[in-house]
Protein backbone atom coordinates (compact mmCIF):
# COMPACT_ATOMS: atom_id res chain seq x y z
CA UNK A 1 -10.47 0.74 -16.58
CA UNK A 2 -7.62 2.09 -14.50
CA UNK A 3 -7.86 4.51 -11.62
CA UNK A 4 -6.94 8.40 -10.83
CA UNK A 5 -3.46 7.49 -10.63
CA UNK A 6 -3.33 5.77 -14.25
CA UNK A 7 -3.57 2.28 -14.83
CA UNK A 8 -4.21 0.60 -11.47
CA UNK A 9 -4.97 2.58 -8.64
CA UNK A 10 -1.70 1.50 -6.54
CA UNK A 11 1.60 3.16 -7.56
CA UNK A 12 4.64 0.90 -7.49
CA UNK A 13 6.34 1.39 -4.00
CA UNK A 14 2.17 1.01 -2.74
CA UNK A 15 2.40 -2.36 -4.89
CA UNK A 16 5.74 -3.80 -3.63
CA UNK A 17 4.38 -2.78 0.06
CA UNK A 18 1.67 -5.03 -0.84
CA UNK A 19 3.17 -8.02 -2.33
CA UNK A 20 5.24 -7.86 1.14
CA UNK A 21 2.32 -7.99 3.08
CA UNK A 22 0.77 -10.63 1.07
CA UNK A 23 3.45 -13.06 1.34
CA UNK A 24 3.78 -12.39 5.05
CA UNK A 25 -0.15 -13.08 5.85
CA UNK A 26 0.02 -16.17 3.60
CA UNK A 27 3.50 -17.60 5.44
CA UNK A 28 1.91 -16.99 8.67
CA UNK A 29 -1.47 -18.42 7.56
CA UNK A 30 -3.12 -15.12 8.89
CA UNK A 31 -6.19 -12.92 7.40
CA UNK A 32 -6.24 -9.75 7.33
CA UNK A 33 -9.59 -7.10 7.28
CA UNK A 34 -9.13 -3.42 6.46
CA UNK A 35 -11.16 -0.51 7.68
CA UNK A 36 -10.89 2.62 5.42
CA UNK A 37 -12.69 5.83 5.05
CA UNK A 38 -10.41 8.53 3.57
CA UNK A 39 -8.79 6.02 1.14
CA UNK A 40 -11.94 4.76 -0.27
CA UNK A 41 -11.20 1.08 -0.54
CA UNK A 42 -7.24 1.68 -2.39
CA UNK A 43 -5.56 -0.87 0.68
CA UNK A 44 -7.89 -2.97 -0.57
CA UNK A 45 -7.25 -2.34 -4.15
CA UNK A 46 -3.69 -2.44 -4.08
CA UNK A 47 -3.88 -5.64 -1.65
CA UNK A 48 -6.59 -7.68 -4.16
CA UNK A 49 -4.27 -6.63 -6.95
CA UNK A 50 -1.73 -9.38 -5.88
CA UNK A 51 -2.03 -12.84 -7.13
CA UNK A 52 -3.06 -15.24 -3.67
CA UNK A 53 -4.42 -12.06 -1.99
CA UNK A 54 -8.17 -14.43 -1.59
CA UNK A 55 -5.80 -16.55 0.47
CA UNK A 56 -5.53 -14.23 3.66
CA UNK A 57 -7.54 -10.72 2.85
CA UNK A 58 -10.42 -11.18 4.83
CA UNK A 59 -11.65 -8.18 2.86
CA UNK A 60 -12.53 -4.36 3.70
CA UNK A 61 -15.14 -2.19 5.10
CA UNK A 62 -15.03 1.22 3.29
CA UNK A 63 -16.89 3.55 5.84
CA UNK A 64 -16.26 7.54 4.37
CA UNK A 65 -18.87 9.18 6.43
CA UNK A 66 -19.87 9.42 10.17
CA UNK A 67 -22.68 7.71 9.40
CA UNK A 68 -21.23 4.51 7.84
CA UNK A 69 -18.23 4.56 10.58
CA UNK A 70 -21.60 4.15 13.34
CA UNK A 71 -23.48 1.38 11.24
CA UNK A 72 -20.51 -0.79 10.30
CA UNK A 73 -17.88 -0.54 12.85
CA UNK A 74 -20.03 0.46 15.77
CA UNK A 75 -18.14 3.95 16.11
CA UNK A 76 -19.63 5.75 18.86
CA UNK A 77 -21.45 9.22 18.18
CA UNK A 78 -19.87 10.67 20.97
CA UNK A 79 -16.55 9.98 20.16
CA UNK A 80 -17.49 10.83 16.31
CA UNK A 81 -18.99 14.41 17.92
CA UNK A 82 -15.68 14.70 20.73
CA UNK A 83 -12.32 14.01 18.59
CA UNK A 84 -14.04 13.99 15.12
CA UNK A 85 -14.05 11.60 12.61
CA UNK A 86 -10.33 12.12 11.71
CA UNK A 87 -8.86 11.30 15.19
CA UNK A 88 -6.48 9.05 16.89
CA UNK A 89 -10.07 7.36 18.93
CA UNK A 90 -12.03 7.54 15.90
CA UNK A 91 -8.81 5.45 13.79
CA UNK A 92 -8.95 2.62 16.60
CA UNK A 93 -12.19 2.32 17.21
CA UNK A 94 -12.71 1.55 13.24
CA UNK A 95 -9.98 -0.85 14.14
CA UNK A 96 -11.61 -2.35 17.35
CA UNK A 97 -14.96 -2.87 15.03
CA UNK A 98 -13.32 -4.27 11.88
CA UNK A 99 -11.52 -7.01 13.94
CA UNK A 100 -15.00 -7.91 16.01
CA UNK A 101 -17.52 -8.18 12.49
CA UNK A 102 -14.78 -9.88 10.39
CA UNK A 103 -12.93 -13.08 11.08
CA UNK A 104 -9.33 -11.84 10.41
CA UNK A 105 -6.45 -12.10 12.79
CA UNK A 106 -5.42 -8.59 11.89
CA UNK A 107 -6.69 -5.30 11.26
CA UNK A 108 -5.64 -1.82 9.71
CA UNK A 109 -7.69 1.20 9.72
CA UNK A 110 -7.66 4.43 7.84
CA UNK A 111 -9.26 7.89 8.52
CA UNK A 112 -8.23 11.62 7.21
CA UNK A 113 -8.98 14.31 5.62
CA UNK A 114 -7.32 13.91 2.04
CA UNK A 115 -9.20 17.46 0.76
CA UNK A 116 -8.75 20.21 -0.97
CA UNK A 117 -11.09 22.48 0.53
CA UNK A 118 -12.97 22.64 3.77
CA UNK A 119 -16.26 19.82 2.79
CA UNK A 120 -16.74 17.41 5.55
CA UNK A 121 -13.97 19.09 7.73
CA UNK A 122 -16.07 20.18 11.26
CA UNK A 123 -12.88 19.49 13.43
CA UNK A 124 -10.51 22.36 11.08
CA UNK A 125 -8.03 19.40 10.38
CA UNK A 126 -5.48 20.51 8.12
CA UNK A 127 -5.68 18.85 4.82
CA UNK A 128 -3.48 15.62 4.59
CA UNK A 129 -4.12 14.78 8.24
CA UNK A 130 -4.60 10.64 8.60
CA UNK A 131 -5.05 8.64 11.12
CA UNK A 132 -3.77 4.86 10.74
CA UNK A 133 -4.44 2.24 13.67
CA UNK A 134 -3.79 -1.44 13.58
CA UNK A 135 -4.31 -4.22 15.78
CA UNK A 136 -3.91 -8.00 16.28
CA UNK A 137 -6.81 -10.14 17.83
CA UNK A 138 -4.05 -11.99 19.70
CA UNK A 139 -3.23 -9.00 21.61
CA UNK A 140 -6.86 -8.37 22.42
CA UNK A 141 -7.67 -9.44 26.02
CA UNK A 142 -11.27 -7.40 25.64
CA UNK A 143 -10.62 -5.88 29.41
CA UNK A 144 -7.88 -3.00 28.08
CA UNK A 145 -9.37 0.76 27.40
CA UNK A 146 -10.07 0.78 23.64
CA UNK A 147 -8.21 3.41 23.41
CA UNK A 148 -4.76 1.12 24.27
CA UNK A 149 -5.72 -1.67 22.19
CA UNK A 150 -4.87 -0.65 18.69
CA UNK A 151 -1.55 1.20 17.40
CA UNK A 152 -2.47 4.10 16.67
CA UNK A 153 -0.51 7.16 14.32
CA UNK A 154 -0.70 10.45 13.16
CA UNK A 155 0.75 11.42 9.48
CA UNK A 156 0.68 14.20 7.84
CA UNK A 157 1.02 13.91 4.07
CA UNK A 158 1.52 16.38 1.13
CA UNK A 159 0.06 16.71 -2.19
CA UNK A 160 -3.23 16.22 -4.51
CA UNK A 161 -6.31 14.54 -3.04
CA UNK A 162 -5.01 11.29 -4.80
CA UNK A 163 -1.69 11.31 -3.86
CA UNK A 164 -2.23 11.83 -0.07
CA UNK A 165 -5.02 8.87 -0.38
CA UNK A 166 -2.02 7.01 -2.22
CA UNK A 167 0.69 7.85 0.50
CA UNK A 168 -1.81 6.61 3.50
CA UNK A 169 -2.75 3.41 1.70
CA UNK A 170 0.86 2.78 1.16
CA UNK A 171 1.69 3.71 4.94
CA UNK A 172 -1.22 1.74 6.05
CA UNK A 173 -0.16 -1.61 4.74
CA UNK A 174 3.13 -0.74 6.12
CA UNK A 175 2.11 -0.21 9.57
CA UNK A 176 0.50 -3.40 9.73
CA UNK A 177 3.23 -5.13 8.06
CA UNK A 178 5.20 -4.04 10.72
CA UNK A 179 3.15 -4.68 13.48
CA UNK A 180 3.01 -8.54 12.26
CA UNK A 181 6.89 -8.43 12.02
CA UNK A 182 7.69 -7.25 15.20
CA UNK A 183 4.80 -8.77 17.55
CA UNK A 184 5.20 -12.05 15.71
CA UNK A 185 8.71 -12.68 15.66
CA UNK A 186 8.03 -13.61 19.30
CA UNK A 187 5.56 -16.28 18.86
């Protein structure tokens, strides 16, 4: 049964994003763990889609309320009740706790407010607000502010519910593609 977007849930340009990806993790023998909220589990869809993807996705933790951000990746309540749960602290702390439960080498995380409408929205974010943060547990010394430790951006994307999900899925597995590229190119 395909998804909202017709046949799989990952569009082409999402798909070649994550063949990319795939074929860097597996040539640099890394895993990789995912935390997503807004985008409901699609990095991991599009990611699981490509053949040798058991080979280096350590897998994802969907989190889409408060709630589930707290239990699973340890996201404070007062940061959750400070920036909200579509900020810049909120995206690397999902980051921070993705890459301490799981055993991958790498982390991206996910958080926005994909809409329409105003449900779930306490901060007034505008709709297609995401927040994308990604990290590498070699860069993780454990004494840096957790606010420093992941790369963290702001995107604001246009369109349906389902394409602004798409375009932060597909941006997602880019920013983490290029954080790999360019922080491993040294080592």
């Amino acid at each position: 049964m395909g998804g909202p977007m017709g046949g799989s849930q990952a569009d082409g340009s999402l798909m070649s994003a994550a063949e990319y990806l795939i074929r860097l993790l597996v040539k640099r023998s890394m895993y990789l763990a995912a935390a997503e909220s807004c985008t409901g589990g699609l990095v991991a869809d599009a990611l699981t889609s490509v053949s040798g993807a058991s080979s280096c996705f350590w897998g994802s933790f969907v989190c889409y309320t408060p709630q589930a951000k707290k239990q699973m990746l340890g996201v404070g309540e007062d940061t959750l009740n400070r920036y909200g749960a579509v900020s810049k602290e909120t995206a690397g702390l999902m980051a921070l706790g993705a890459l301490e439960k799981s055993g991958a080498d790498a982390v991206v995380s996910v958080t926005g407010f994909a809409g329409p409408g105003t449900a779930g929205n306490s901060t007034n974010t505008p709709v297609g607000t995401v927040w994308i943060a990604s990290v590498l547990r070699s860069e993780r010394t454990g004494n840096e502010n957790p606010a420093d430790a992941a790369v963290v951006k702001k995107f604001h994307f246009n369109g349906s519910r389902n394409e602004v999900r798409a375009q932060a899925a597909r941006e997602a597995i880019i920013q983490i593609t290029e954080l790999l590229e360019n922080r491993l190119c040294l080592m």
